[in-house]
Protein backbone atom coordinates (compact mmCIF):
# COMPACT_ATOMS: atom_id res chain seq x y z
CA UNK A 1 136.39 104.87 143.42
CA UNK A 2 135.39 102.70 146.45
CA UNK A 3 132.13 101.81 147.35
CA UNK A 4 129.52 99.51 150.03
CA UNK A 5 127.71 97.21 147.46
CA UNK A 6 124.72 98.23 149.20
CA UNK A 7 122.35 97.45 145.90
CA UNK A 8 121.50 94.70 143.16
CA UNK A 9 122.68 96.61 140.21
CA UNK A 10 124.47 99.63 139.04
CA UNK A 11 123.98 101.50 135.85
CA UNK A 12 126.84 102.16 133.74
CA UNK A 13 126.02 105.47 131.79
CA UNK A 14 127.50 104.13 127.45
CA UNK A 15 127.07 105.75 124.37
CA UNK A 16 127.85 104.39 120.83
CA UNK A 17 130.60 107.03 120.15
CA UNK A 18 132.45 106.81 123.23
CA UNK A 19 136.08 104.91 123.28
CA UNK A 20 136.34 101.91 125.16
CA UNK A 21 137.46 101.23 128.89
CA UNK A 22 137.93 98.49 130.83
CA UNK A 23 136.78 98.32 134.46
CA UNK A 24 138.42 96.43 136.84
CA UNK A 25 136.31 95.26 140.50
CA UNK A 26 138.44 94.76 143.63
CA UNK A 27 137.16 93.07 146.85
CA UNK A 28 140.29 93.51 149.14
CA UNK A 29 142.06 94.00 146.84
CA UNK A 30 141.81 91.06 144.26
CA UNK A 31 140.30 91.30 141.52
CA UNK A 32 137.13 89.37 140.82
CA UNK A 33 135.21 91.14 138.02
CA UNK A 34 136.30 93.18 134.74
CA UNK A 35 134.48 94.88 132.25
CA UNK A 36 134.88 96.04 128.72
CA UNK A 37 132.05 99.23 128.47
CA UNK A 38 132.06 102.56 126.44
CA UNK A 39 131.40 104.65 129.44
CA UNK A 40 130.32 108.37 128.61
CA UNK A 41 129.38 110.43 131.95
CA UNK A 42 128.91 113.47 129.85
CA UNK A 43 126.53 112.18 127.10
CA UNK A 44 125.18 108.66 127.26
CA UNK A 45 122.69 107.19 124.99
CA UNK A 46 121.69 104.19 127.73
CA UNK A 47 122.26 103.00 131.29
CA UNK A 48 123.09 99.37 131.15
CA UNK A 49 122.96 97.43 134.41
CA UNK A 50 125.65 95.91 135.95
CA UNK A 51 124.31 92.66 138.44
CA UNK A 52 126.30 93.04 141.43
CA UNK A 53 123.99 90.98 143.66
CA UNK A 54 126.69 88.27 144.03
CA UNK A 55 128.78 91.05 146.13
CA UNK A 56 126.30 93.00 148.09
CA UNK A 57 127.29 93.55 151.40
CA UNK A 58 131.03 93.94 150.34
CA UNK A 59 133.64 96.74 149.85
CA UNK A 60 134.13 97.24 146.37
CA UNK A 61 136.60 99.38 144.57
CA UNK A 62 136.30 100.30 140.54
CA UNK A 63 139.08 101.54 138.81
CA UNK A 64 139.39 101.97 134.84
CA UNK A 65 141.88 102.07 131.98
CA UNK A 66 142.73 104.69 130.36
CA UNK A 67 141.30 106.84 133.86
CA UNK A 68 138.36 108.20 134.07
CA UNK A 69 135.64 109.03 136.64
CA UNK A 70 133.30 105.88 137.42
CA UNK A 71 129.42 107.47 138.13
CA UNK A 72 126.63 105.10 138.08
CA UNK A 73 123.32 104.84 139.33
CA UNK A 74 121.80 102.07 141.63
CA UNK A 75 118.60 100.04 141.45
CA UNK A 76 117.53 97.29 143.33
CA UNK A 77 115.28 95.89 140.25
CA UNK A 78 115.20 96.83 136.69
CA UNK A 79 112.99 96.78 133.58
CA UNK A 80 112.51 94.61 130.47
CA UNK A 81 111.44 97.31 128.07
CA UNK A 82 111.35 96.36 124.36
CA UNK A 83 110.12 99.51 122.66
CA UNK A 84 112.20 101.46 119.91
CA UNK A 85 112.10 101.97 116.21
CA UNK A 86 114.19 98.54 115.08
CA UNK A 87 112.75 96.28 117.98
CA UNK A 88 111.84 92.68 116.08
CA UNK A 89 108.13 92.48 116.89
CA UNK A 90 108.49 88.39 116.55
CA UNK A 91 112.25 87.67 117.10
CA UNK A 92 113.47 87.67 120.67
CA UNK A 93 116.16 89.94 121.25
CA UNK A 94 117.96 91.66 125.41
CA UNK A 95 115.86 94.17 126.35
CA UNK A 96 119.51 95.20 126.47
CA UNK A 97 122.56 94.47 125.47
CA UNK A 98 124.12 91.82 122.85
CA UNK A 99 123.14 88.58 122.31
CA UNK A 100 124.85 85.37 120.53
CA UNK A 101 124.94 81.58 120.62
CA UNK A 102 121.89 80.35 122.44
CA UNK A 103 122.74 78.74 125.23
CA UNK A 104 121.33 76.40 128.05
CA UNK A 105 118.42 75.21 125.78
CA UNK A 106 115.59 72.94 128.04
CA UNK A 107 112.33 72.12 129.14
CA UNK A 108 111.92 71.95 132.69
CA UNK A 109 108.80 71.98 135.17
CA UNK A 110 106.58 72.89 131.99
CA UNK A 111 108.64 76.08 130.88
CA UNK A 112 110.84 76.08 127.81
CA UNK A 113 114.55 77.67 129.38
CA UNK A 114 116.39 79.86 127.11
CA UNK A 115 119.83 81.39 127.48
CA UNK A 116 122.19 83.44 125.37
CA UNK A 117 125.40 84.69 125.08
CA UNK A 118 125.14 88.21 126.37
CA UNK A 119 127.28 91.52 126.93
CA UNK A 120 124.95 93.56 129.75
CA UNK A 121 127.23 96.51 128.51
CA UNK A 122 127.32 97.03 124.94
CA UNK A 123 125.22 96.55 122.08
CA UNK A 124 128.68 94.57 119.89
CA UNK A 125 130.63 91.85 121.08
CA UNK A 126 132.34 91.25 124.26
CA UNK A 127 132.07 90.64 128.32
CA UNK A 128 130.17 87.32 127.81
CA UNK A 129 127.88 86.29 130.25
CA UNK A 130 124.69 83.98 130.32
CA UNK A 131 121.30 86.26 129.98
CA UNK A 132 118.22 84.01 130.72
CA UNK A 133 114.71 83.95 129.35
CA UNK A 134 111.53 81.65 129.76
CA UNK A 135 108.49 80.41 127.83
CA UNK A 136 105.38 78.78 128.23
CA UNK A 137 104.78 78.60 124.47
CA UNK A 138 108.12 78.93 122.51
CA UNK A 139 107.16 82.55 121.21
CA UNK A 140 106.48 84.77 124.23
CA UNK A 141 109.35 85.01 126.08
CA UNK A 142 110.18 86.51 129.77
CA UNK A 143 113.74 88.06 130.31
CA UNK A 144 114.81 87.24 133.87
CA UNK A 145 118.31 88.66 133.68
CA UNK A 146 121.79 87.39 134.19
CA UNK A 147 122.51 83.85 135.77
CA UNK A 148 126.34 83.18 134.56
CA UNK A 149 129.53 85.50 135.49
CA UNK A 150 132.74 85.84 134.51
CA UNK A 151 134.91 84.49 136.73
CA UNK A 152 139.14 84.02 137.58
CA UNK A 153 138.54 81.11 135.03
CA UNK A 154 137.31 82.82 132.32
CA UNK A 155 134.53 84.87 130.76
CA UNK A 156 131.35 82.35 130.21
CA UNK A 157 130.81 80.62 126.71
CA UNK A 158 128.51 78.39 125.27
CA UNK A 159 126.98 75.20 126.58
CA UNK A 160 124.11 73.11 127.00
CA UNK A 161 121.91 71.96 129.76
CA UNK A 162 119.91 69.27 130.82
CA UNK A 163 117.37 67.64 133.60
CA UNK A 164 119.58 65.23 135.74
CA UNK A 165 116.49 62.49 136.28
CA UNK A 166 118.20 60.00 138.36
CA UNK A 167 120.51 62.38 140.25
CA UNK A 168 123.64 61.12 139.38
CA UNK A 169 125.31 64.23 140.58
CA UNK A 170 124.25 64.41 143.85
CA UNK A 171 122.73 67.55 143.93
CA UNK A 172 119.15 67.20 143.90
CA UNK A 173 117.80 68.83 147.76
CA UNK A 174 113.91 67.82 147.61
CA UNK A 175 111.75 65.60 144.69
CA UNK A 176 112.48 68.18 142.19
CA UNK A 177 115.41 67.16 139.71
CA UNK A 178 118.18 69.59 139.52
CA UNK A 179 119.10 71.19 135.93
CA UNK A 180 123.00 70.54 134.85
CA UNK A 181 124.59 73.55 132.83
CA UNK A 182 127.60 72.57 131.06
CA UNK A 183 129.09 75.73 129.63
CA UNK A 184 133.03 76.94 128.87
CA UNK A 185 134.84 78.93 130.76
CA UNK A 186 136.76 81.10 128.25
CA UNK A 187 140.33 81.89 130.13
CA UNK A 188 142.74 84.40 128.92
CA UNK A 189 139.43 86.53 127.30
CA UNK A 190 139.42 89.23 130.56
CA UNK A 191 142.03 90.18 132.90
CA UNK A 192 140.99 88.48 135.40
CA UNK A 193 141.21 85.25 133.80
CA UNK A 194 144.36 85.74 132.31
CA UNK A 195 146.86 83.18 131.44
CA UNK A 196 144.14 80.84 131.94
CA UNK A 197 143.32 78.02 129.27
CA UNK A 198 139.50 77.42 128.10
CA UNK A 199 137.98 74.61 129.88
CA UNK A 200 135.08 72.99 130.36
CA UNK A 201 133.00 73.51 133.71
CA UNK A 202 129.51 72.83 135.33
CA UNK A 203 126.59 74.89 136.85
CA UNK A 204 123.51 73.58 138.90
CA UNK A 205 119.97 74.58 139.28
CA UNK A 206 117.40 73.76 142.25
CA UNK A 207 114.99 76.53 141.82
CA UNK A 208 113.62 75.72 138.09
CA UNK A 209 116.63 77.76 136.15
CA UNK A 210 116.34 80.95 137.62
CA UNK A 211 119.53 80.62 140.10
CA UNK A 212 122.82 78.64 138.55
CA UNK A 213 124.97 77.26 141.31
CA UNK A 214 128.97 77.05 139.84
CA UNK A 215 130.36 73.50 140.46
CA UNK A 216 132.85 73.32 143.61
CA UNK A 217 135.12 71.26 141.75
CA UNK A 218 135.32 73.14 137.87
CA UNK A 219 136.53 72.34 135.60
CA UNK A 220 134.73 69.14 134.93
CA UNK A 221 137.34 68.10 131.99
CA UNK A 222 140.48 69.88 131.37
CA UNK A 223 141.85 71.63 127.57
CA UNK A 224 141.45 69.14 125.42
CA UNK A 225 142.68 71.25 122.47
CA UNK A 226 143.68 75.66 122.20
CA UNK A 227 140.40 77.28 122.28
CA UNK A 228 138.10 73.86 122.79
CA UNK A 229 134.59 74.89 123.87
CA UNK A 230 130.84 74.95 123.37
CA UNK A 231 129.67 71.35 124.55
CA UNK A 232 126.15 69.53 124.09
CA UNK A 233 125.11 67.31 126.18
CA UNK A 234 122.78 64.34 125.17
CA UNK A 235 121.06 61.06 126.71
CA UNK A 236 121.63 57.82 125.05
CA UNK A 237 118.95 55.67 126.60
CA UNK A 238 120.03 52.34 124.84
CA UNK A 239 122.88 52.12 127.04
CA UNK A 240 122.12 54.36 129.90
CA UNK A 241 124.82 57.00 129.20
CA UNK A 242 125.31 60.80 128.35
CA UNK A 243 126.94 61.44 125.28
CA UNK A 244 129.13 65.18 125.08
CA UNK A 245 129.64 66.57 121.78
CA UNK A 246 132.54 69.28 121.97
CA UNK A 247 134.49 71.56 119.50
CA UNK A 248 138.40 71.26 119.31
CA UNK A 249 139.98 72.83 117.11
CA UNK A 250 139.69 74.14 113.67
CA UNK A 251 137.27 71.57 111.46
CA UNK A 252 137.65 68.83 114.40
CA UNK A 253 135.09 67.90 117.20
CA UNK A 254 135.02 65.25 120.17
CA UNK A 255 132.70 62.75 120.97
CA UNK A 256 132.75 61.74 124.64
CA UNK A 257 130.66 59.73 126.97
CA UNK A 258 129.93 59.62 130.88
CA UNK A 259 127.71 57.51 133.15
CA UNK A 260 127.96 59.59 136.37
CA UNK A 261 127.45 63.27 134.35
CA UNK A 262 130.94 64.34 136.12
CA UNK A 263 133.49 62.29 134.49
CA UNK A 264 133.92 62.64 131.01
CA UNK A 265 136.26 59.94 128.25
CA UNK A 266 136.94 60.91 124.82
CA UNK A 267 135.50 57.87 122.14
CA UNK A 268 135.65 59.52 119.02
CA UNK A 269 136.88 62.52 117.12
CA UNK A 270 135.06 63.79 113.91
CA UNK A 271 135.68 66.68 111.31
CA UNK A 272 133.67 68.87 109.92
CA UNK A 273 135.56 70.32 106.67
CA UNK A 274 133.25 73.17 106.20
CA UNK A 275 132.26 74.43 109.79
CA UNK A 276 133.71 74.98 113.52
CA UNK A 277 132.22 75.64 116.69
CA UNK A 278 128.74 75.34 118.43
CA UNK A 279 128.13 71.27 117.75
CA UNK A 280 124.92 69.97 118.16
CA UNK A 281 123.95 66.15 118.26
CA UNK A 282 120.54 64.55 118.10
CA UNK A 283 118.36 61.45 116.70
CA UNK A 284 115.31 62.08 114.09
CA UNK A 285 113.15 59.61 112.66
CA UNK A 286 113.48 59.87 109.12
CA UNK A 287 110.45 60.98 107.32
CA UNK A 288 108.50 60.58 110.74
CA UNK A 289 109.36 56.65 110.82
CA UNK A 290 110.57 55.41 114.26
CA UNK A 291 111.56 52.34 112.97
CA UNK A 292 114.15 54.34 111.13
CA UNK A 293 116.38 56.31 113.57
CA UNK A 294 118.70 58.51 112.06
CA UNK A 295 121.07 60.97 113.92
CA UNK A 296 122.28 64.66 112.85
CA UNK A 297 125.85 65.96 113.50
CA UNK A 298 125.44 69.72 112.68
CA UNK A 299 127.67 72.99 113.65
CA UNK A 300 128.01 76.60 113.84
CA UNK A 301 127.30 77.51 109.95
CA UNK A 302 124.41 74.57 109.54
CA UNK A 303 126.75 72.00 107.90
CA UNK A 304 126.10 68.62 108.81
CA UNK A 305 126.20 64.73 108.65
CA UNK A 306 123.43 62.10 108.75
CA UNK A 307 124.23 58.92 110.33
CA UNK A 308 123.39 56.37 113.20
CA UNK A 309 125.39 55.86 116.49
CA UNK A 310 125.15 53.05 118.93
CA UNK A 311 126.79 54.93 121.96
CA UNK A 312 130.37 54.02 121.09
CA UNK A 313 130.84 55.52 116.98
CA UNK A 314 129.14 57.75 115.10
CA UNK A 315 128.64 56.69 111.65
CA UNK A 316 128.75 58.71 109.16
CA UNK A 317 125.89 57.70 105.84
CA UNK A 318 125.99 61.13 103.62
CA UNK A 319 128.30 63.65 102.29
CA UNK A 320 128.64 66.76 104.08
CA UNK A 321 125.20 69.09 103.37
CA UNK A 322 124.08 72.41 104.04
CA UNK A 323 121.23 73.67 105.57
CA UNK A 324 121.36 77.58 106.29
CA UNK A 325 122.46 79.82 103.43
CA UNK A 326 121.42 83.44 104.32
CA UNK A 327 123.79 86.05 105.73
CA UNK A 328 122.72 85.84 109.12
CA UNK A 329 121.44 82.44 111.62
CA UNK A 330 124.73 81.15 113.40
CA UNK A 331 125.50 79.12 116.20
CA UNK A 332 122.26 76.78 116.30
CA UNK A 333 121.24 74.66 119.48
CA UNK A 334 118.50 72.42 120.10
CA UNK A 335 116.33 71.71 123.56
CA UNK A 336 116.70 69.21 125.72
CA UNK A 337 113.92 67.24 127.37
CA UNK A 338 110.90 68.16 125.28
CA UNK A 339 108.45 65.36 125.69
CA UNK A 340 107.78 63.02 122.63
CA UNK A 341 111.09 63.42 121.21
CA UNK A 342 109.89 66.71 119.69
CA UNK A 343 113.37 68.79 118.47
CA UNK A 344 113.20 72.01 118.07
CA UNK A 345 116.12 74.51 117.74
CA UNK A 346 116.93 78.39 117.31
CA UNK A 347 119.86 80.54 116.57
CA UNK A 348 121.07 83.76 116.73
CA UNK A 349 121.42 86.16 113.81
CA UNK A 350 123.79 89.45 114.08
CA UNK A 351 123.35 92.82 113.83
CA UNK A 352 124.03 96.15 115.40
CA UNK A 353 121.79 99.19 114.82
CA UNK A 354 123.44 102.46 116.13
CA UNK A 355 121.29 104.10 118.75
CA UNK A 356 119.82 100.96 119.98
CA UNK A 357 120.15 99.36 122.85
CA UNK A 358 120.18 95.87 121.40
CA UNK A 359 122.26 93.87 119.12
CA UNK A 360 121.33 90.67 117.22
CA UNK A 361 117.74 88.58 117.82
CA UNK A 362 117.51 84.68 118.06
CA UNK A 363 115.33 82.80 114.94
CA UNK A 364 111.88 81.73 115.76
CA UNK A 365 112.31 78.55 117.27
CA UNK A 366 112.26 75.34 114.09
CA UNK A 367 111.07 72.34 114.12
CA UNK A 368 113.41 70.24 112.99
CA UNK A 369 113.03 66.40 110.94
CA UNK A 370 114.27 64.31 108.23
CA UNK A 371 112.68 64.46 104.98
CA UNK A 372 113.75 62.30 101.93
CA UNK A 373 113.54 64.29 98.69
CA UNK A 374 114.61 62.25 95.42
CA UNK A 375 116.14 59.80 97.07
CA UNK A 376 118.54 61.38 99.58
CA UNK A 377 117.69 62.59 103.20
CA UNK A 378 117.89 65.80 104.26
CA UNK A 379 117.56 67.89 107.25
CA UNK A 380 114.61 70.13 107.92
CA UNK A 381 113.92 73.45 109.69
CA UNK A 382 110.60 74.65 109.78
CA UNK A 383 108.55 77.55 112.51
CA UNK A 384 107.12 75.71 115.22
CA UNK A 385 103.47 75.18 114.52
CA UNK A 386 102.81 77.39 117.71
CA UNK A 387 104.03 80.35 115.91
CA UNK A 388 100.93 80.94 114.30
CA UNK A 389 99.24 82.15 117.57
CA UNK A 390 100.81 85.29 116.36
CA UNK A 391 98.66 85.34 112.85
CA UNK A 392 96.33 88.11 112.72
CA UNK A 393 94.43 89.63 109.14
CA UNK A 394 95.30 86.32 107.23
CA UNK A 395 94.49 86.78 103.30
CA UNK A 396 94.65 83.75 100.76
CA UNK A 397 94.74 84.18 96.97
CA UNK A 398 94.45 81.04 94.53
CA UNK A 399 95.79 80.85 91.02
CA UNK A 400 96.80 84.35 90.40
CA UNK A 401 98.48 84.93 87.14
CA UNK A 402 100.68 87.87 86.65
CA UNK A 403 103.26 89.06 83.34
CA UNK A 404 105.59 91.89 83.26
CA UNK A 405 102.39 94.15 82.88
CA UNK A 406 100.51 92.72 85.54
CA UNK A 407 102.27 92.00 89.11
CA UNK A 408 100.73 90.93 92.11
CA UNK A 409 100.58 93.72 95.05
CA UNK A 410 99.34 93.96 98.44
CA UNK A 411 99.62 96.63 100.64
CA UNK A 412 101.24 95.32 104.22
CA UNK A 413 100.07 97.29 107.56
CA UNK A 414 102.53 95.37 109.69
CA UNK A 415 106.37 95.62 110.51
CA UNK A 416 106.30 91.68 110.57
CA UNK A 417 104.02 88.78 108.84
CA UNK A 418 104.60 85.70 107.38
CA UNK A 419 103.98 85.07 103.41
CA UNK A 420 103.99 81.95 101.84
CA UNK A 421 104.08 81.20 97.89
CA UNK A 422 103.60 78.30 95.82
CA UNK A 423 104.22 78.00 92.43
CA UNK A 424 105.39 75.75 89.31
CA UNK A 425 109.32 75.38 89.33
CA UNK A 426 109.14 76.09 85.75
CA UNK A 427 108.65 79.77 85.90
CA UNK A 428 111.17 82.56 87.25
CA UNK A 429 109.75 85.24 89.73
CA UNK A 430 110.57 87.74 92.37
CA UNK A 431 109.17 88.98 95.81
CA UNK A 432 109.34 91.97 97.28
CA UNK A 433 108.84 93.42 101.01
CA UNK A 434 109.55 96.19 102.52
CA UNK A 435 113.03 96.74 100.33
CA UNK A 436 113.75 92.90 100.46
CA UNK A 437 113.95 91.38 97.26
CA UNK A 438 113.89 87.40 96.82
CA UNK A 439 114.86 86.39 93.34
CA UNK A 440 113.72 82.45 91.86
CA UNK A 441 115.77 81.72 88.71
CA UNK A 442 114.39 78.86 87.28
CA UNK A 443 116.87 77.91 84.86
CA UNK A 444 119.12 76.86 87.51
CA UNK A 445 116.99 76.34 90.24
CA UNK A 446 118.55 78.40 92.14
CA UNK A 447 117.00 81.31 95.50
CA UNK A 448 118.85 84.76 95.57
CA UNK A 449 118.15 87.38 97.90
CA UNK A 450 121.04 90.08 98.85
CA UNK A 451 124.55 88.67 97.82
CA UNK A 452 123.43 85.31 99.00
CA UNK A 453 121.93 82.28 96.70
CA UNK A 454 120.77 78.84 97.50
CA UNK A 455 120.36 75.77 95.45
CA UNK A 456 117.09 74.23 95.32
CA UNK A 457 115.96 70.75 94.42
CA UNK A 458 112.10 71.56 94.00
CA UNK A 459 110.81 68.10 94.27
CA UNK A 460 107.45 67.83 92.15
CA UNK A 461 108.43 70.39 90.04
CA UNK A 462 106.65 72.78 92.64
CA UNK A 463 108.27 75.82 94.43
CA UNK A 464 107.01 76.28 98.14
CA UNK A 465 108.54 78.97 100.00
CA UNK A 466 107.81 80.36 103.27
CA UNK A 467 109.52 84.09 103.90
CA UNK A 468 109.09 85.69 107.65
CA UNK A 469 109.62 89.35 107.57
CA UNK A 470 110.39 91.59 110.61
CA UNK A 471 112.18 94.70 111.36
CA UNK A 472 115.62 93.60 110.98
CA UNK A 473 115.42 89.86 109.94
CA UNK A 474 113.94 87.89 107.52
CA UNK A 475 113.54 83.93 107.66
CA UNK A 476 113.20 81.85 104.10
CA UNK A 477 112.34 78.49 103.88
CA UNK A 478 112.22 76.14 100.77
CA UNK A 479 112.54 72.79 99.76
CA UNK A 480 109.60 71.50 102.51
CA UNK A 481 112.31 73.72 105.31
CA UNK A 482 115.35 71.75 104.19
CA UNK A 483 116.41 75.20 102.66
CA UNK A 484 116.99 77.77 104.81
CA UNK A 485 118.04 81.40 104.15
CA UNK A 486 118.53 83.41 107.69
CA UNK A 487 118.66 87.03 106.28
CA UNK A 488 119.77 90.61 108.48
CA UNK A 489 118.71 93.76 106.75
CA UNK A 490 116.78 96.44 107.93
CA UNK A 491 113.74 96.60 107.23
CA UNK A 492 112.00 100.64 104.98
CA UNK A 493 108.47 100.52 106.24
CA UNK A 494 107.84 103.18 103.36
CA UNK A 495 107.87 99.67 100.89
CA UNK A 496 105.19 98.50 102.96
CA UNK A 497 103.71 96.45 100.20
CA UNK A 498 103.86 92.58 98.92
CA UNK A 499 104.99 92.63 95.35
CA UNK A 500 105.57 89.49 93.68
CA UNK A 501 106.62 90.23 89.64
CA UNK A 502 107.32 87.98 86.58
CA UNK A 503 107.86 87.90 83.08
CA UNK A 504 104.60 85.17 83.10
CA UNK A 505 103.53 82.81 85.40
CA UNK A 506 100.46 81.27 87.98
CA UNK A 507 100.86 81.35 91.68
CA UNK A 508 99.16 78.19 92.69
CA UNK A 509 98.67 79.98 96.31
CA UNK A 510 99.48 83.11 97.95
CA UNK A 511 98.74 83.79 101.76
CA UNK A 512 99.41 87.12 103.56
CA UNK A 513 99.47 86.82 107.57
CA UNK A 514 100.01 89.68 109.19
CA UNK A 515 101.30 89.52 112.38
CA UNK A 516 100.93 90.48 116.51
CA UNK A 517 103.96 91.49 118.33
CA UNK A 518 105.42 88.97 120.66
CA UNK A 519 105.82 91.54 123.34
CA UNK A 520 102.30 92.22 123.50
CA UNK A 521 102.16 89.47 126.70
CA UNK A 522 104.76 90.92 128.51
C-alpha cells in the first residue's frame, strides 16, 4: 500500500497468536524503516503506534513479508494508559510495548531522564528503539514516547548520556547545555541495516531530552570488536577528561578516554569472567568516607570489581563479586549528573504476560554505596529513600515469637507493599506473599526463593531483609542491600496474606507498608 504521511502515528492492529511479518517503509523507493510486528486485521488484541512524525509530509509505501493487507489507524497524539490486571502498581513499565536495558540515564534542568530499550510493536523482543520517560522524584514517572529510530545503520541499542557543561561539542544554541546520547547502532539486526557492522554513534539534545538530534558525522568510533556495544560515559574531573566504558566481546570490555567528547582512544581492556554486556563505571566513597574513593566496574548480570583509577588504569583491589542473584534484574545503569555525587541505578527485569500489552518493568531506582562487612567491601543496592512517599497503612510489630504451631499472619489489602524483617541469624524461617515463598536456612546461611539461592554473610549475627512485592516482581534485599535477589513471578492475589513460619524463633521487628500506586499522579 502507498500512502501521504499526513499524521504523527499509525496504529498497527497485533495480537499474541498471530505469526510474524516484517514491514518494510519506502520513501521513493528506498527503504528507510522496517518492522518486525504480529499484525492481525481480523482479530487484534491491541493497536500499537507506529511514530511516523519524522516522515510526515512524505509519500510512503508499506509492503510486508509473507503478504498481507497493511490497515492501520491514524492519530495525531496518543495515550499513556497503565490499567490492566498484571500492571506493576510501583515498577515502571511502556504503557506499551517491551522494555529492556535502561538507557540514557540523567539529571538535567531538575528532571531525572529515563530511557529504555523498547519494541513500540510487540510485547517480546525485537525492533529496538529508545522509549523516553521523566521524573521529578525518581518514582512517578511520565512516558513521553519514542526519541531514537532505527536507521540504515542499525536498529538502536544501549547507551548512556550526559550534560556537556563546557560545550565541547559545539552544539549548545542558547545558555542551556546540550545533553550527549551515546548509544549503538546495532547493524545487520533489520533489513535495512543489513551488512552493516555495530558501531558506536552520538545523539544531541537542546530542548531538555524530549527531542534527540542524530550526529551528522556517526559513527563516533568505528567496530572495535563483532557485536561491541552498550557504552557509559563518565567525567573524570582530576584530569579534565571523559572516560567510555564499552563491551567487546565475550568476557572483555574497553576502557577509553576523550577530551573533546568526539574523539575516542582505547587505554585499557578488562575482563569480566562471569558477565558480558551493559558496563557501568563509577566512584563511591567507601562506607560514606570521601577520603576513601573507591570505584565499581560492574556488568550486565551484577558481577563486579572494586578498585581505584587515576584516568589512565583501572586497578583492580578484589576478586570478582556478585551482587544480584534473583531470576530477573539485568542490564543495570546508573545516572549521570545527580548533584552531590548521589548514584543511583535501575534495571530492567523480564517478563511477558499473554494478553498484555506490556512486557518487562524496570527496578525501583537503588541507591547504591560501599559498605565494609567483616573486613571486605562490598557493593550496595538499596530503594531510594524517596520511595517511601508511596507508604500508606504502615504496621510495626516488635519481638514476635512464633513455632511450628504458632506463625505470624497478616492479611495484605494491596497488590504491592514493602515488608521488612529482622531477626537472629541463628534461627531458620520462611515468608510468604501472595504465592512467593522466601526460604532462610540458617545452617548455611544461605536465601532461597524459587530455584534461586543467595549466600549471606549476616554480619552481627542479625538477618535484615527488605522484600518489595508487586504484581509481577519482587525485590529482596539482605546483607545491609549488598544482597540482592531481583525476582519475576506473578503475583495470586487470592494469598493475599503475610505469613512468616518457623520451627521456633523471635522476630526482632516486623513492618508491613502497604503501598499507593505510582500511576496515581499521572
Amino acid at each position: 500500500m502507498e500512502f501521504l504521511c499526513d499524521t504523527n502515528y499509525i496504529l498497527l492492529p497485533a495480537s499474541d497468536n498471530a505469526q510474524n511479518k516484517r514491514l518494510y517503509f519506502y520513501i521513493d523507493n528506498e527503504l528507510v524503516y522496517d518492522l518486525v510486528v504480529r499484525l492481525d486485521n481480523n482479530t487484534p488484541d491491541y493497536k500499537f503506534p507506529v511514530d511516523l512524525k519524522r516522515f510526515k509530509g512524505k509519500k510512503i509505501k508499506i509492503t510486508s513479508s509473507p503478504i498481507v493487507d497493511i490497515c492501520f489507524d491514524k492519530a495525531e497524539e496518543i495515550s499513556f494508559e497503565y490499567d490492566g490486571k498484571y500492571r506493576p502498581l510501583v515498577h515502571f513499565t511502556a504503557a506499551k510495548g517491551w522494555i529492556n536495558d535502561p538507557n540514557g540515564l540523567v539529571y538535567a534542568n531538575g528532571k531525572y531522564l529515563m530511557y529504555f530499550q523498547h519494541n513500540p510493536v510487540a510485547t517480546t523482543w525485537e525492533n529496538m528503539h529508545w522509549g523516553g520517560a521523566f521524573s521529578e522524584d525518581l518514582i512517578h514517572w511520565r512516558e513521553f514516547g519514542d526519541v531514537l529510530f532505527p536507521d540504515k545503520d542499525g536498529t538502536m541499542f544501549s547507551g548512556c548520556a550526559i550534560i556537556d557543561k563546557d560545550n565541547r561539542c559545539g552544539f549548545q544554541q542558547d545558555d542551556t547545555p546540550v545533553i550527549l546520547y551515546y548509544y549503538t547502532s546495532a547493524g545487520h539486526t533489520s533489513e535495512t541495516s543489513r551488512h552493516k557492522p555495530f558501531t558506536q554513534c552520538l545523539a544531541y539534545s537542546t530542548d531538555g531530552g524530549k527531542t534527540l538530534i542524530k550526529y551528522d558525522k556517526n559513527p563516533i568510533i568505528e567496530n572495535l570488536a563483532y557485536e561491541n556495544r552498550d557504552p557509559k560515559v563518565i567525567y573524570y574531573s582530576p584530569l579534565d577528561i571523559y572516560i567510555m566504558v564499552l563491551y567487546l566481546d565475550g568476557h572483555s570490555f574497553a576502557i577509553l578516554k576523550s577530551e573533546n567528547l568526539l574523539d575516542w582512544s582505547q587505554i585499557q581492556e578488562i575482563t569480566l569472567p562471569d558477565d558480558g554486556e551493559c558496563p557501568d563505571f563509577y566512584p563511591l566513597c567507601a562506607d560514606g568516607d570521601s577520603k576513601n574513593i573507591k570505584w565499581i566496574f560492574s556488568a550486565a548480570s551484577d558481577r563486579y570489581y572494586i578498585g581505584s583509577f587515576d584516568g589512565n588504569k583501572f586497578i583492580i583491589e578484589t576478586e570478582q563479586k556478585r551482587l544480584n542473584f534473583g531470576n530477573a534484574s539485568y542490564a543495570a545503569q546508573s545516572w549521570s549528573d545527580i548533584p552531590n555525587g548521589r548514584r543511583v541505578r535501575t534495571a530492567f527485569a523480564s517478563f511477558v504476560i499473554p494478553n498484555n500489552p506490556f512486557g518487562s518493568c524496570l527496578n525501583i531506582p537503588q541507591n547504591m554505596t560501599i559498605k565494609t562487612i567483616n573486613g571486605e567491601p562490598y557493593l550496595s543496592a538499596l530503594p531510594v529513600k524517596e520511595f517511601e512517599t508511596l507508604y500508606k497503612n504502615r504496621d510495626v510489630k516488635t519481638d514476635v515469637v512464633i513455632n511450628s504451631d504458632m506463625p505470624f499472619i497478616k492479611s495484605i489489602q494491596s497488590k504491592a507493599c514493602d515488608i521488612s524483617v529482622s531477626a537472629s541469624a541463628e534461627k531458620s524461617f520462611s515468608l510468604e506473599l501472595f504465592g512467593l515463598k522466601i526460604t532462610y536456612d540458617s545452617n548455611s546461611k544461605t536465601l532461597f526463593c524459587l530455584d534461586k539461592s543467595a549466600p549471606l554473610k549476616c554480619s552481627g549475627h542479625n538477618l535484615n531483609l527488605r522484600v518489595i512485592f508487586d504484581t509481577v516482581y519482587a525485590e529482596i534485599f539482605a546483607d545491609d542491600g549488598t544482597v540482592f535477589m531481583g525476582m519475576t513471578y506473578i503475583q495470586d492475589s487470592n494469598l493475599n496474606r503475610l505469613e512468616i513460619n518457623s520451627e521456633k524463633a523471635t522476630i526482632h521487628n516486623i513492618s508491613i507498608s502497604e503501598l499507593n500506586s505510582i500511576h496515581e499522579k499521572i
